[in-house]
C-alpha atoms as a PDB file:
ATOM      1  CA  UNK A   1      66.517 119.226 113.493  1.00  0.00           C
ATOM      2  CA  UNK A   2      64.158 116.919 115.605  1.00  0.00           C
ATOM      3  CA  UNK A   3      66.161 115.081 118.217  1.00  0.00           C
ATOM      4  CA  UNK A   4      64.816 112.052 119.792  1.00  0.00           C
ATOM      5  CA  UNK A   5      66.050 110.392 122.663  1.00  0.00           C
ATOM      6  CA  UNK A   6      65.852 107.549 124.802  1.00  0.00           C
ATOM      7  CA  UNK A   7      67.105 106.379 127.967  1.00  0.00           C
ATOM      8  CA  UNK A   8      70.569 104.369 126.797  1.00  0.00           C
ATOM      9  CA  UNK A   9      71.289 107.276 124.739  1.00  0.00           C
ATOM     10  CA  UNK A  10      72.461 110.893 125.979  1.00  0.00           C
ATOM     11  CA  UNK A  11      74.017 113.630 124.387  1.00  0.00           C
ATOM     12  CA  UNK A  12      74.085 117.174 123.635  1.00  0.00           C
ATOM     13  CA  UNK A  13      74.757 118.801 120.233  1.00  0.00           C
ATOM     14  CA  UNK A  14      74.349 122.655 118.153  1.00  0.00           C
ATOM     15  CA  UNK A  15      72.547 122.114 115.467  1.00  0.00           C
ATOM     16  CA  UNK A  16      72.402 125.350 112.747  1.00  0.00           C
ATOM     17  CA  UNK A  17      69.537 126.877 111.157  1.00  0.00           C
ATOM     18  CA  UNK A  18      70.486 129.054 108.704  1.00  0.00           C
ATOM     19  CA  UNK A  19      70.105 127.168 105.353  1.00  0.00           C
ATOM     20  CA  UNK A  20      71.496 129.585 103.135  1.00  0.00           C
ATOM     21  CA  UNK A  21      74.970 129.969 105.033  1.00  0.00           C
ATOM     22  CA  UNK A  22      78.360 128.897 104.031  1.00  0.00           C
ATOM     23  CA  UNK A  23      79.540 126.133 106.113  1.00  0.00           C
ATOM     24  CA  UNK A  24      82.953 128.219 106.297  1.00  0.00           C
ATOM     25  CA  UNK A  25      81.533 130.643 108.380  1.00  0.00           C
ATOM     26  CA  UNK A  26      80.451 128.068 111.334  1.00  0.00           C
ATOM     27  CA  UNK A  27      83.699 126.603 110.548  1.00  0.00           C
ATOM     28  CA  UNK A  28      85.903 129.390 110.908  1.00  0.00           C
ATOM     29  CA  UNK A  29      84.768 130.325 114.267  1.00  0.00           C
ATOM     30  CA  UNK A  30      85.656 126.925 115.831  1.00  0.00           C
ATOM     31  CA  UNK A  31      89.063 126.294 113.719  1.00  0.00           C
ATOM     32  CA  UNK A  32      90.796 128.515 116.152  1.00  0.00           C
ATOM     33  CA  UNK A  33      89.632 125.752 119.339  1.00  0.00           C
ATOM     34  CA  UNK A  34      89.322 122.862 117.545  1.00  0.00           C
ATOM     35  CA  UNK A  35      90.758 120.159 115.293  1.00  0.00           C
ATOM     36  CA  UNK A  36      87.308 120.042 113.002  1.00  0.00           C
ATOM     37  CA  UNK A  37      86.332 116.296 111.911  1.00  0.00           C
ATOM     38  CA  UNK A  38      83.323 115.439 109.286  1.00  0.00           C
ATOM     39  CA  UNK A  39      81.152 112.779 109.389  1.00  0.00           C
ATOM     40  CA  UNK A  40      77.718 112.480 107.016  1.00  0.00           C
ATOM     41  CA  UNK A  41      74.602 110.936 108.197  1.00  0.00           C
ATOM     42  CA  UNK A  42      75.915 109.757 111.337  1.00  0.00           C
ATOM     43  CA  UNK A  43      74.141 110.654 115.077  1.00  0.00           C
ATOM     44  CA  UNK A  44      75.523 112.808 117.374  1.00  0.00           C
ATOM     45  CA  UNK A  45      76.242 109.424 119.682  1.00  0.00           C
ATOM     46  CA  UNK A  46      78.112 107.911 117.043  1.00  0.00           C
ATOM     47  CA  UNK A  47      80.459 111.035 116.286  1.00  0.00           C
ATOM     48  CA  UNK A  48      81.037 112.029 120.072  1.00  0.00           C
ATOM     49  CA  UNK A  49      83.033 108.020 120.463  1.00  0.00           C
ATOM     50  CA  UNK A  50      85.618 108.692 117.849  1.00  0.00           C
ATOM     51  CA  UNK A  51      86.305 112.470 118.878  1.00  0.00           C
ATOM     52  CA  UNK A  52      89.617 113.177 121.344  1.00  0.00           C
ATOM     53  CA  UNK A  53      89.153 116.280 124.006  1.00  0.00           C
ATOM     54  CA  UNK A  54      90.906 119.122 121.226  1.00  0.00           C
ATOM     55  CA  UNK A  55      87.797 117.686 118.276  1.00  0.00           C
ATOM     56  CA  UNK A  56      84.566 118.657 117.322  1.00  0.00           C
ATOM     57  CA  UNK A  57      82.618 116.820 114.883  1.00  0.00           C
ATOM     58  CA  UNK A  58      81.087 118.727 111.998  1.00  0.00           C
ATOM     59  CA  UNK A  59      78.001 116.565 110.959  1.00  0.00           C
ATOM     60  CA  UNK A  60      76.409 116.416 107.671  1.00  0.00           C
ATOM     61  CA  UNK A  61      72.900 115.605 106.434  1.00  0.00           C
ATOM     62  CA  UNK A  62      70.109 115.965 104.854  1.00  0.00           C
ATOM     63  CA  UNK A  63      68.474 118.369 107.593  1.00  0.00           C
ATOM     64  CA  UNK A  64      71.596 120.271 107.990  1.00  0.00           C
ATOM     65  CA  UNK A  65      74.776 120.809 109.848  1.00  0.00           C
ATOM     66  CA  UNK A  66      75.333 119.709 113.537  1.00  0.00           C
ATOM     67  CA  UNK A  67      77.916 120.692 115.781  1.00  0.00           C
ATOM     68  CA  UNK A  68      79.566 117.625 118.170  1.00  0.00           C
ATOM     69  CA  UNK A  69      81.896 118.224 120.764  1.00  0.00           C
ATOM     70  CA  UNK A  70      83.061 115.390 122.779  1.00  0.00           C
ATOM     71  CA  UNK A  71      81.367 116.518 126.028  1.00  0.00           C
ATOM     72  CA  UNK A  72      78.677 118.895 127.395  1.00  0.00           C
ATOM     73  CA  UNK A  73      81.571 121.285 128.378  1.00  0.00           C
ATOM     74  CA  UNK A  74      82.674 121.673 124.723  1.00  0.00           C
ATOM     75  CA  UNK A  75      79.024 121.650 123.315  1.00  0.00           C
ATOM     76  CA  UNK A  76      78.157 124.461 125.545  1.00  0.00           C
ATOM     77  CA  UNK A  77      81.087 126.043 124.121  1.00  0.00           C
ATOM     78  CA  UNK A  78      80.281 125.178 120.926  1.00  0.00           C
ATOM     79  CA  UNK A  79      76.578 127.122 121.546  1.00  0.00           C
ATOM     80  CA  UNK A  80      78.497 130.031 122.983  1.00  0.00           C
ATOM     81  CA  UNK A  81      80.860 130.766 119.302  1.00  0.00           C
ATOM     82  CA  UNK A  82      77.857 130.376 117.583  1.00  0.00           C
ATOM     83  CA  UNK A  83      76.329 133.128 119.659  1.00  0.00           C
ATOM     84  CA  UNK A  84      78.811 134.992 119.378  1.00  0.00           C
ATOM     85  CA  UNK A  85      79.402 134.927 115.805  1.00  0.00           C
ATOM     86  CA  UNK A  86      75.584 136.131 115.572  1.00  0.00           C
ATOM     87  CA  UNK A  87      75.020 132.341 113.412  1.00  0.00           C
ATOM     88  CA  UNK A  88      71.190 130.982 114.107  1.00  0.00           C
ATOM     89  CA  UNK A  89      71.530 127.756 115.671  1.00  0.00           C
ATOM     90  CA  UNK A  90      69.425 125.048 118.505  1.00  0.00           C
ATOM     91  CA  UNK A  91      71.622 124.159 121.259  1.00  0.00           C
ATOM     92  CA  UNK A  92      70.182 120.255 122.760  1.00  0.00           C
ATOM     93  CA  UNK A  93      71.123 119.620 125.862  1.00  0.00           C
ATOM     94  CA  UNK A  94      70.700 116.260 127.881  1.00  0.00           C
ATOM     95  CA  UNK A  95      73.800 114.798 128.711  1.00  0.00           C
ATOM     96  CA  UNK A  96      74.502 114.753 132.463  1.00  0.00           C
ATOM     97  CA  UNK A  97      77.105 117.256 134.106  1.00  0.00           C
ATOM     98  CA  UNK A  98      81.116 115.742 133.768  1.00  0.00           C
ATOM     99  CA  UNK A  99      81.428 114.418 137.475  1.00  0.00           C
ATOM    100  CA  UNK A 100      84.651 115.219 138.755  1.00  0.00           C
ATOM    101  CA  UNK A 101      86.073 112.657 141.150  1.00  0.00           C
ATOM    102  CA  UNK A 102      89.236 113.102 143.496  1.00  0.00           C
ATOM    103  CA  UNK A 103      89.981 115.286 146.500  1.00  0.00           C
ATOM    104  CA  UNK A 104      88.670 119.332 146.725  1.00  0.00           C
ATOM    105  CA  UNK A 105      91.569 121.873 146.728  1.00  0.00           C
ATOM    106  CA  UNK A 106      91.335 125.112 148.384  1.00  0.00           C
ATOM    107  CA  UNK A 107      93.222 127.188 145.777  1.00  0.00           C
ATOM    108  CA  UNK A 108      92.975 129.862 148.092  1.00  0.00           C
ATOM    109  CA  UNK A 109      94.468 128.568 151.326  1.00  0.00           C
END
């Protein structure tokens, strides 16, 4: 999948390679983390605005299937389970790191 971006726009996304693969197998992987919601032709952009923190977006066109999550956090996760489950795939990454604000904890004090 070609990505293009420009400066208003960030995001990351996994985008799979294997043509010849049933989408169950992708699918099955993530069911167990995430409440899975489809969306055809849209941009990763689009898809990441009307997904809730336990959602990824399952994206389909004509150059394949793309994995959303609704941060970089859950796209990097995303990118891991693919690993994992030995399935092809491009992992995009350009979205800035999730700033955490608020006070620093010692957990171990």
């Amino acid at each position: 999948m070609q990505i293009t971006n420009n400066n208003n726009l960030s995001f990351s996304s996994v985008h799979l390679k294997a043509k010849n693969m049933p989408l169950s197998k992708p699918l099955n992987i993530l069911e167990s983390s995430f409440n899975l919601k489809g969306f055809y032709n849209q941009t990763p952009e689009v898809v990441r605005k009307q997904l809730t923190g336990s959602q990824a977006g399952v994206i389909l066109d004509k150059k394949g299937i793309t994995l959303v999550g609704q941060d970089r956090e859950a796209d990097e996760f995303i990118a891991r389970q693919m690993t994992k489950g030995n399935i092809e795939h491009t992992y995009v990454q350009d979205t800035p790191e999730t700033n955490f604000d608020g006070p620093i904890f010692d957990i171990f004090g």
